[in-house]
N, C-alpha and C. Protein backbone atom coordinates (compact mmCIF):
# COMPACT_ATOMS: atom_id res chain seq x y z
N UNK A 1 52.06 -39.20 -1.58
CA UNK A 1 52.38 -40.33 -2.44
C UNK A 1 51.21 -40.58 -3.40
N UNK A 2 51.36 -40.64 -4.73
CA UNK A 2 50.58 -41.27 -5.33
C UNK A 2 50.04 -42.78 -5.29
N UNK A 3 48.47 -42.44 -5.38
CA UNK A 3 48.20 -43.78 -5.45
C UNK A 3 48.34 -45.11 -5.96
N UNK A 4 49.01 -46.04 -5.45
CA UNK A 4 49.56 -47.27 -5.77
C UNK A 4 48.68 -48.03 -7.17
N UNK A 5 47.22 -47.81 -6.79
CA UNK A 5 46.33 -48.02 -7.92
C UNK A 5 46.21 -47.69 -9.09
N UNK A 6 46.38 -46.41 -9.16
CA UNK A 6 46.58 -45.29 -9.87
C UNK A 6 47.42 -45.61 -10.89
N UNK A 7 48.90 -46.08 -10.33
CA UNK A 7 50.02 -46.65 -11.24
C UNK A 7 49.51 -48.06 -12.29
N UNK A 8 48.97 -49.03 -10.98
CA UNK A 8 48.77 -49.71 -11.79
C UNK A 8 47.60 -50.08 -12.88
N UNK A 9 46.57 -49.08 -12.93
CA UNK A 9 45.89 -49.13 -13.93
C UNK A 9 46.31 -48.81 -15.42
N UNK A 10 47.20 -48.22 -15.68
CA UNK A 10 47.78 -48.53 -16.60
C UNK A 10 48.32 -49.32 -16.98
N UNK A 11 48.31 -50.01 -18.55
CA UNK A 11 48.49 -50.89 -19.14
C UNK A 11 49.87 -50.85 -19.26
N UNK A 12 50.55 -49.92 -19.56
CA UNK A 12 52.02 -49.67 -19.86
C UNK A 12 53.08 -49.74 -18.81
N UNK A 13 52.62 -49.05 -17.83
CA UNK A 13 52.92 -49.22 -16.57
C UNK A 13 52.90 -50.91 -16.05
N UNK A 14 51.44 -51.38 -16.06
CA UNK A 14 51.79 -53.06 -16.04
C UNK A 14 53.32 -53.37 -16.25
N UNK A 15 52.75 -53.33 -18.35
CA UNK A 15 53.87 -54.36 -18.84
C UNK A 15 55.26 -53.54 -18.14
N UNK A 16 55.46 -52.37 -17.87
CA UNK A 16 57.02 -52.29 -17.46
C UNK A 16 57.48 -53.12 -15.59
N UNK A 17 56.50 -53.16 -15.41
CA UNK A 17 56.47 -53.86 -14.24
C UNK A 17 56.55 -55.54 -14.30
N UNK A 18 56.18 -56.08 -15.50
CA UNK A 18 56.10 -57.18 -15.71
C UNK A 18 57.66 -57.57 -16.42
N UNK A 19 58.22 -56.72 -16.96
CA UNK A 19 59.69 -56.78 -17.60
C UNK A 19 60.55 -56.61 -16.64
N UNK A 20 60.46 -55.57 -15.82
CA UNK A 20 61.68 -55.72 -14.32
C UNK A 20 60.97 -56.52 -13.71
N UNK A 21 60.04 -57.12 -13.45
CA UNK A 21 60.01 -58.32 -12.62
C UNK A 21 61.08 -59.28 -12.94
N UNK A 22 61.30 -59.72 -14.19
CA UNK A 22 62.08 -60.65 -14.80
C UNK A 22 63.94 -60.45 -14.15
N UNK A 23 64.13 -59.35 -14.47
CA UNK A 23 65.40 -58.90 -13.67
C UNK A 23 65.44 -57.07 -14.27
N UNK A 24 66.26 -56.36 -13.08
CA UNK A 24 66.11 -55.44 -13.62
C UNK A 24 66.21 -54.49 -14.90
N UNK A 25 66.28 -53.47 -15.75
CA UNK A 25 66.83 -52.93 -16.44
C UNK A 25 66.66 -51.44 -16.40
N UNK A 26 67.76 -51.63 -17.84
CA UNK A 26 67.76 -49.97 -18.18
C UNK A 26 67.01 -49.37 -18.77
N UNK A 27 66.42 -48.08 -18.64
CA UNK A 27 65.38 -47.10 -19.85
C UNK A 27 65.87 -47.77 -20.81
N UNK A 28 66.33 -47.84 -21.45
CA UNK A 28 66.66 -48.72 -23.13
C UNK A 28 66.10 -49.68 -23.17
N UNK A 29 66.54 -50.62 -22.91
CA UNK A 29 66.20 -52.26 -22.67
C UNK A 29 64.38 -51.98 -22.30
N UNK A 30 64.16 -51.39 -21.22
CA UNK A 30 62.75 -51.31 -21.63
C UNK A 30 61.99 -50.72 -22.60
N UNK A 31 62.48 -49.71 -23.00
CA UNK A 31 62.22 -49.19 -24.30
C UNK A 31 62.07 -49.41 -25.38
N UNK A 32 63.20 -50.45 -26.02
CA UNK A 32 63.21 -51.40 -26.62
C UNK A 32 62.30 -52.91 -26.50
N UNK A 33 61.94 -53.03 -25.47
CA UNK A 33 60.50 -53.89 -25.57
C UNK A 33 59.34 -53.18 -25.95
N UNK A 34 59.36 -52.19 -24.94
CA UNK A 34 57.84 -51.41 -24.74
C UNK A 34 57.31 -50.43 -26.40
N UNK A 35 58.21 -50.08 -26.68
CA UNK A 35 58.64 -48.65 -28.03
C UNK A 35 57.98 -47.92 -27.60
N UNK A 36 57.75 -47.34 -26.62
CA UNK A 36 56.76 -46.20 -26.21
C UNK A 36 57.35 -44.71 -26.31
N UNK A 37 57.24 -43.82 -26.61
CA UNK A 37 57.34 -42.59 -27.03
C UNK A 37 58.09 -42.25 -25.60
N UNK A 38 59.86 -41.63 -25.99
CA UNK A 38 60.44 -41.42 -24.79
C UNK A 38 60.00 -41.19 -23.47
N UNK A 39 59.43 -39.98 -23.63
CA UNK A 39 58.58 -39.01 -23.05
C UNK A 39 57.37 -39.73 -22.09
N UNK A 40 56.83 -40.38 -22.66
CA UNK A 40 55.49 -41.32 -22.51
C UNK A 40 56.53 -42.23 -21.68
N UNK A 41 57.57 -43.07 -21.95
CA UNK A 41 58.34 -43.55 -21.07
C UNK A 41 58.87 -43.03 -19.90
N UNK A 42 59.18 -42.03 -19.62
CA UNK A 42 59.45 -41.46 -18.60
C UNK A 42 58.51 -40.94 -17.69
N UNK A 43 57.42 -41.01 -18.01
CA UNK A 43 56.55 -40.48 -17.20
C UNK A 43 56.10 -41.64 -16.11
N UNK A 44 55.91 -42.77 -17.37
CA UNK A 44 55.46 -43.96 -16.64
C UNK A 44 56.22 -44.62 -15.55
N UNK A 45 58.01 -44.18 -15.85
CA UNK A 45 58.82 -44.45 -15.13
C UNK A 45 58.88 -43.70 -13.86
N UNK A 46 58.59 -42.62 -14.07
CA UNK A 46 58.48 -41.07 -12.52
C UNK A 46 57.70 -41.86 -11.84
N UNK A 47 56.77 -41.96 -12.56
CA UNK A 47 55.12 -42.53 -11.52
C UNK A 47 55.69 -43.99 -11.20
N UNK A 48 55.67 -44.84 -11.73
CA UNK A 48 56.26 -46.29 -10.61
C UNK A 48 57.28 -45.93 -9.75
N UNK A 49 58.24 -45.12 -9.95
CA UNK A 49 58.97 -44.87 -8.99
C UNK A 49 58.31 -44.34 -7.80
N UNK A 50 57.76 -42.90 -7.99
CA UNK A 50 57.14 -41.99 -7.13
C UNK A 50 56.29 -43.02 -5.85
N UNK A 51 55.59 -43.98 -6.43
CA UNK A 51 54.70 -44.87 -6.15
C UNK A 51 55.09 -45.65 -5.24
N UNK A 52 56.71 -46.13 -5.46
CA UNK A 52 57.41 -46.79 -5.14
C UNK A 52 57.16 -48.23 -5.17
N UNK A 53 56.97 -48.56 -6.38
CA UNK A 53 56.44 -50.26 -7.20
C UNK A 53 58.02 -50.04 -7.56
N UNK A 54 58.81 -49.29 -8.28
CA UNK A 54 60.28 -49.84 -8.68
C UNK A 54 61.17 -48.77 -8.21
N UNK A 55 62.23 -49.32 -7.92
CA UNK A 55 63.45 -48.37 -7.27
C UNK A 55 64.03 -47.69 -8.66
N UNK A 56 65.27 -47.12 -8.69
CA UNK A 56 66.14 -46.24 -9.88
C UNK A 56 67.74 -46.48 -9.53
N UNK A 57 68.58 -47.12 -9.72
CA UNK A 57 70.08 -46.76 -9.14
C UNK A 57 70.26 -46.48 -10.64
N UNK A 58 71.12 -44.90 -10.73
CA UNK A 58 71.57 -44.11 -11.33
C UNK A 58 73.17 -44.41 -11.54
N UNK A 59 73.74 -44.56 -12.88
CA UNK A 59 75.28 -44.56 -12.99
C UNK A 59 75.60 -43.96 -13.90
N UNK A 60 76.22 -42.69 -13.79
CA UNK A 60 76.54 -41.98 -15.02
C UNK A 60 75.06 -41.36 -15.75
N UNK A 61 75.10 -41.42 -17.09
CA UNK A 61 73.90 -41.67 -17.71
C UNK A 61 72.52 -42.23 -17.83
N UNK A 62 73.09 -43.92 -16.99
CA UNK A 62 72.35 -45.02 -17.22
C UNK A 62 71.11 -45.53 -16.24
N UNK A 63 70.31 -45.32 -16.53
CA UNK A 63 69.48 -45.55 -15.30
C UNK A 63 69.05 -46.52 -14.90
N UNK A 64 69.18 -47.86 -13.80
CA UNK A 64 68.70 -48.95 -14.00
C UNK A 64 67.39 -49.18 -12.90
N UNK A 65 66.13 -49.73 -13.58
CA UNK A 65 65.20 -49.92 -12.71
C UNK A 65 65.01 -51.34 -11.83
N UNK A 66 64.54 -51.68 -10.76
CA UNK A 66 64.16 -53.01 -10.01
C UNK A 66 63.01 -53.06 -9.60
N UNK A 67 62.51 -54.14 -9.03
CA UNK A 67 61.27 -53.88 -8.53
C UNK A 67 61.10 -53.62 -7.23
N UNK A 68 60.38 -53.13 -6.40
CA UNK A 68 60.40 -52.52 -5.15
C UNK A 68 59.11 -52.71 -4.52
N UNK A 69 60.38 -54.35 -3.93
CA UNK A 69 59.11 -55.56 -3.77
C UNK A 69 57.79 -54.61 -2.12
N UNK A 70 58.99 -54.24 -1.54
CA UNK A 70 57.96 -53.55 -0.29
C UNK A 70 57.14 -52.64 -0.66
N UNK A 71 56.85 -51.85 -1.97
CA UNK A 71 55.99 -50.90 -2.62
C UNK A 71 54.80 -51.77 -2.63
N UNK A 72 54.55 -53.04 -3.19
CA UNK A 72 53.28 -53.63 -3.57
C UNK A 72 52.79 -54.16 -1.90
N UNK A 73 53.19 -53.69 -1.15
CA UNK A 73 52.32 -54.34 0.43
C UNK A 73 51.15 -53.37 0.57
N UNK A 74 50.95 -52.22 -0.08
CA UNK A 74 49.63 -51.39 -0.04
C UNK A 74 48.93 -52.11 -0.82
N UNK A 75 49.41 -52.51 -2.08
CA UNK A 75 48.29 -53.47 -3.09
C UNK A 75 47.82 -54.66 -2.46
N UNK A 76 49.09 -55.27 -1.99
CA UNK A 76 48.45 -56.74 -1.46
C UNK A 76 47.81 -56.40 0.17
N UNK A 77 48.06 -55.72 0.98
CA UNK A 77 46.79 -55.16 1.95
C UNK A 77 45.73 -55.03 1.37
N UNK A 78 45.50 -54.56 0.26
CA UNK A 78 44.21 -54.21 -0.09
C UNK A 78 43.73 -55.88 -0.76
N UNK A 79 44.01 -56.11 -1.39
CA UNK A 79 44.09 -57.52 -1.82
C UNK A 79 43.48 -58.37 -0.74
N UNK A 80 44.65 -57.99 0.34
CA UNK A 80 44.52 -59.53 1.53
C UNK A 80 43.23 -59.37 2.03
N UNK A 81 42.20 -58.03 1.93
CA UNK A 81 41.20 -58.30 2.99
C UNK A 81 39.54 -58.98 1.83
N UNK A 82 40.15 -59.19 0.70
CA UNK A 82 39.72 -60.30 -0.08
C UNK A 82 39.44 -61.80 -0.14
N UNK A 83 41.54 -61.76 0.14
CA UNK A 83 42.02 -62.77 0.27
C UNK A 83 41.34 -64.23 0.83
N UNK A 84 41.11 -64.29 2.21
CA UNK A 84 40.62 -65.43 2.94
C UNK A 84 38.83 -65.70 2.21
N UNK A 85 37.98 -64.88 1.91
CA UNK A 85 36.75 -65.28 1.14
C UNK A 85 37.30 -65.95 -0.23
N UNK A 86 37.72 -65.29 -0.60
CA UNK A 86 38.30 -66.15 -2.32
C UNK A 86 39.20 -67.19 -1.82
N UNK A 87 39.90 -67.47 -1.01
CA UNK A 87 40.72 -68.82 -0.51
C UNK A 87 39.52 -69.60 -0.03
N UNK A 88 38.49 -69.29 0.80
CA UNK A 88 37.74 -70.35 1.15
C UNK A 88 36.87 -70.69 0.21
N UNK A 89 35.99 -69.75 -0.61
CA UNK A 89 35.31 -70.29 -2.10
C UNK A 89 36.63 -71.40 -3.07
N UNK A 90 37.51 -70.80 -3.42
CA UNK A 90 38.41 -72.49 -3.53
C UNK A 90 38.90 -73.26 -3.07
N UNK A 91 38.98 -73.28 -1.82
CA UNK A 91 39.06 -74.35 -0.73
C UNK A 91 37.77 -75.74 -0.98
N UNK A 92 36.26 -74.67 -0.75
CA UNK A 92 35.06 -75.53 -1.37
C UNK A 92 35.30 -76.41 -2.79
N UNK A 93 35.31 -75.28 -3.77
CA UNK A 93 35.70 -75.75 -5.16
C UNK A 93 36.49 -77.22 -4.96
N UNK A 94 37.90 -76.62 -4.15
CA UNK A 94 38.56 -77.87 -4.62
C UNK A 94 38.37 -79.37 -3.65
N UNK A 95 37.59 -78.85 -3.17
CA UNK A 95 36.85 -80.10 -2.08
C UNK A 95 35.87 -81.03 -2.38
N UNK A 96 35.00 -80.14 -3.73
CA UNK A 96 33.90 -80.64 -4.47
C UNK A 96 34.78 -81.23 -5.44
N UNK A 97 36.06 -81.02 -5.95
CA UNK A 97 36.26 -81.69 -7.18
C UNK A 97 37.00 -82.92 -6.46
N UNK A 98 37.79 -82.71 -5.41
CA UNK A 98 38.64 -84.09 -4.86
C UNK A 98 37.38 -85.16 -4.88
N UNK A 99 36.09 -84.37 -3.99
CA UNK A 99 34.90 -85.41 -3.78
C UNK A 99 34.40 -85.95 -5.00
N UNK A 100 34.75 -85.59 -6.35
CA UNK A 100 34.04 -86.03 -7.29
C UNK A 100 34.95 -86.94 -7.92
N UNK A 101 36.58 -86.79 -7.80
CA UNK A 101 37.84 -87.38 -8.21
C UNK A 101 37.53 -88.68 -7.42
N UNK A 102 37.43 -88.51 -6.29
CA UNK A 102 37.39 -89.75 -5.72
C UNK A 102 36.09 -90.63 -5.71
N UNK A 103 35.05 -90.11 -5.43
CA UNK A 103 33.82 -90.76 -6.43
C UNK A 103 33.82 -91.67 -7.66
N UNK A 104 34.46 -90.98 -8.53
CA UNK A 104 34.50 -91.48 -10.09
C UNK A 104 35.85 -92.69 -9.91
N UNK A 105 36.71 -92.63 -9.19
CA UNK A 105 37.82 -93.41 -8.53
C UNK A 105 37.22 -95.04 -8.12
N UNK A 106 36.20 -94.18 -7.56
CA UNK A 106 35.64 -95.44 -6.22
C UNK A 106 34.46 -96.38 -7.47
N UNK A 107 33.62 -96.01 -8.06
CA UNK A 107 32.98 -96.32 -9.38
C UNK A 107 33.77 -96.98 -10.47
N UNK A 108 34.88 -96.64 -10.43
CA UNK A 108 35.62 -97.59 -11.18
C UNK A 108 36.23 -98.64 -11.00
N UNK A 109 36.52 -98.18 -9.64
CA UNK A 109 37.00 -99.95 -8.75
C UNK A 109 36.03 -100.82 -8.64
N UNK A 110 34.77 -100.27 -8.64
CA UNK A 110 33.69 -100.98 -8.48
C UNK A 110 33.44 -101.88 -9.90
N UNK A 111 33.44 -101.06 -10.62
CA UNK A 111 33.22 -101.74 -11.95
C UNK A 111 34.64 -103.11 -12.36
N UNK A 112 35.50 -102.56 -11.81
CA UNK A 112 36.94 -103.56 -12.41
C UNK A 112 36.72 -104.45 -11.38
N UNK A 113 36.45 -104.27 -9.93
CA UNK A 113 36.51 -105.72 -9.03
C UNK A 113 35.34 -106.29 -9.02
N UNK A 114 34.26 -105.30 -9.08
CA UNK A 114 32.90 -105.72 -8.80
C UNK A 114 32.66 -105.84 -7.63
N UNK A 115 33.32 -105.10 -6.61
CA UNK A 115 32.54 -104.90 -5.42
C UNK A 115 32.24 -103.54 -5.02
N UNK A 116 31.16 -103.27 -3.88
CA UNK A 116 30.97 -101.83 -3.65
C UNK A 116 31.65 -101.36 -2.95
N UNK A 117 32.19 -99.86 -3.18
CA UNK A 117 33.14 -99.28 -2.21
C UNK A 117 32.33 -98.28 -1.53
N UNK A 118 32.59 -98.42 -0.28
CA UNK A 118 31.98 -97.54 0.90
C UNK A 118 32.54 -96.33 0.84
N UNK A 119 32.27 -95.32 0.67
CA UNK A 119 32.88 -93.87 0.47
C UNK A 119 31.84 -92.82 1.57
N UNK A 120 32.85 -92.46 2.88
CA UNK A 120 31.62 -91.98 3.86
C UNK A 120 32.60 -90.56 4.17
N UNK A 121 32.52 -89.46 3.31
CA UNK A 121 32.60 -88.35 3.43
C UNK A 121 31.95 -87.28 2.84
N UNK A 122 31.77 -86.35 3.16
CA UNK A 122 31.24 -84.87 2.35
C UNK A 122 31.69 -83.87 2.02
N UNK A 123 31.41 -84.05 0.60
CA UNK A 123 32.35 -82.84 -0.04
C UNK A 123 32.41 -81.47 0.63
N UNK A 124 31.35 -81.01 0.86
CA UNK A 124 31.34 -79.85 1.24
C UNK A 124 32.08 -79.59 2.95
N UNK A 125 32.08 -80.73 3.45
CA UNK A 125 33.24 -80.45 5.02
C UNK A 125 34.57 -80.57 4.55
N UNK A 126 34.53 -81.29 3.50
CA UNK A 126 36.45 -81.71 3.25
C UNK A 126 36.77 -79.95 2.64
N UNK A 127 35.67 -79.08 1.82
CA UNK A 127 36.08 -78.20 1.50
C UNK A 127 36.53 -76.75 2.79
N UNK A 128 35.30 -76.96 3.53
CA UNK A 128 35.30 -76.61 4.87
C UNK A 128 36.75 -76.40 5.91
N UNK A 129 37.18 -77.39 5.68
CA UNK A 129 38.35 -78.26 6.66
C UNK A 129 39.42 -77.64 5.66
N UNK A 130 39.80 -77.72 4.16
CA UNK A 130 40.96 -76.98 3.80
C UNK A 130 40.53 -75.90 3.87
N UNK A 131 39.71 -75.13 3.34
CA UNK A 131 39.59 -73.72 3.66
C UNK A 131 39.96 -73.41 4.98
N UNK A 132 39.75 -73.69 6.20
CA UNK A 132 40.26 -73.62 7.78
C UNK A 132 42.05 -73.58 7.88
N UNK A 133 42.22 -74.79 7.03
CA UNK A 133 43.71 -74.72 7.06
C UNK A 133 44.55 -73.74 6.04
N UNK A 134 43.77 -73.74 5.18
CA UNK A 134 44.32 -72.34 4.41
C UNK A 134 43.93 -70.98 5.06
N UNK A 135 43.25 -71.10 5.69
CA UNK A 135 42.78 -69.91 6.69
C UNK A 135 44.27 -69.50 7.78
N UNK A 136 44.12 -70.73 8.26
CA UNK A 136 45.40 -70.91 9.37
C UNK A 136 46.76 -70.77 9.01
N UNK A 137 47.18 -71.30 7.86
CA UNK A 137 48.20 -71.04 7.07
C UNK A 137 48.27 -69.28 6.65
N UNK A 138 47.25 -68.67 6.52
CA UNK A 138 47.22 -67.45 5.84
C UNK A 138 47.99 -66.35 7.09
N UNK A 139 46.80 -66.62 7.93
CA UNK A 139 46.73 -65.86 9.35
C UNK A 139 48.67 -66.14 9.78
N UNK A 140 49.03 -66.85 10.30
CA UNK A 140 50.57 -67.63 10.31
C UNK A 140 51.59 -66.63 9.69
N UNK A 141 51.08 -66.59 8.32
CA UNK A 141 52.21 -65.92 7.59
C UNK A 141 52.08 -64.16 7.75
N UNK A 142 50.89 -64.00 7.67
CA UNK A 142 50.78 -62.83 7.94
C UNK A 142 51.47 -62.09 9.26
N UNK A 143 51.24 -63.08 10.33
CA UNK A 143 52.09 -62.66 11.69
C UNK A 143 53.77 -62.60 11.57
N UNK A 144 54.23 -63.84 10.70
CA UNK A 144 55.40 -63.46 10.51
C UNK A 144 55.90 -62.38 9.46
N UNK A 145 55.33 -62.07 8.39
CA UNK A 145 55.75 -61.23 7.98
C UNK A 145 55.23 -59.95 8.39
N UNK A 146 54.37 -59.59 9.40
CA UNK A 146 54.73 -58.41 10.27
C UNK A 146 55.61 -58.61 11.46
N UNK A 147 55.99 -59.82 11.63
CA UNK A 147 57.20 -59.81 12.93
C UNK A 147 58.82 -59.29 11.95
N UNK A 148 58.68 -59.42 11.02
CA UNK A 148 59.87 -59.16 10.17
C UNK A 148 59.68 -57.94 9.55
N UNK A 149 58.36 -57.17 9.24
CA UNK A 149 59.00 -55.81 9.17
C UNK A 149 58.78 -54.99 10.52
N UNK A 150 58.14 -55.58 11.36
CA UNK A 150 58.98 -54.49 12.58
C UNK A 150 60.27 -54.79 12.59
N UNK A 151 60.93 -56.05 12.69
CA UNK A 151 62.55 -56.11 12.99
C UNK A 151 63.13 -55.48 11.85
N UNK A 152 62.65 -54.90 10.64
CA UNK A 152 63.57 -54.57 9.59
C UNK A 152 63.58 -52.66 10.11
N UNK A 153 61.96 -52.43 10.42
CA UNK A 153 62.40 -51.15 10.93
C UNK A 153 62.68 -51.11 11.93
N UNK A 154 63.08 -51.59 12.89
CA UNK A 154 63.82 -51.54 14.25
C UNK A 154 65.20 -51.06 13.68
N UNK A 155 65.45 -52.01 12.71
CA UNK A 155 67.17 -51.99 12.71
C UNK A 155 67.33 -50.59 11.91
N UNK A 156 66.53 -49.92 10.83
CA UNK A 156 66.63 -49.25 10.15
C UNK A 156 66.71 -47.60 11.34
N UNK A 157 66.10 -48.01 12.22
CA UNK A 157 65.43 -47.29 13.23
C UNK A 157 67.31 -46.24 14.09
């Protein structure tokens, strides 16, 4: 199999991936977006297929492409072992900005009532604490969607 990467470093390849995302079509219809030199079209088309990023159902002449959503689980494997460091760096992020939302919140009540508001948390644990739960949430889904493709190849089986 060609490498999944491979496909998608191309630019052309992208955008045809970004057009059957939308719903599927035919060599034409993409063609007619893309104008890419038949030839040059078909190649790009062999290779996403080959790759298996988009399926082909054939009728007559007409060839229609989809996307071939189980092709991108090599990309997003590779992806996912990213994933949880870049979820917890914005987990922080968005923990520092709630802490600053609510800061500037609490400063303004202060100013309109004129009394002081007690504000006894830290940004950096509230970021801590969603990152954990986005952690937990991550881990979760991941189990179910390997409990669902063993049952898909069981049945296929």
């Amino acid at each position: 199999m060609v490498d999944v990467f491979d496909a998608l470093a191309d630019e052309s390849r992208r955008k045809i991936l970004e057009l059957v995302a939308k719903e599927p079509r035919t060599t034409s219809a993409i063609n007619k977006s893309l104008k890419l030199p038949v030839t040059a079209l078909d190649k790009h088309l062999k290779m996403l297929v080959k790759t298996e990023l988009l399926s082909v159902a054939v009728k007559g002449k007409t060839s229609t492409y989809s996307l071939n959503r189980p092709g991108f689980a090599v990309a997003a494997k590779w992806f996912g072992t990213f994933g949880s460091s870049f979820v917890a760096g914005q987990a922080d992020a968005l923990g520092e900005s709630i802490a600053t939302l609510v800061s500037s919140a609490a400063t303004w009540l202060e100013e309109k009532f004129g009394s002081k508001i007690n504000l006894n948390f830290d940004p950096e644990e509230v970021g801590r604490e969603l990152g954990k739960k986005l952690s937990d949430a991550k881990h979760e889904t991941t189990a179910k969607v390997s409990e669902t493709v063993s049952k898909v190849k069981a049945k296929r089986s």
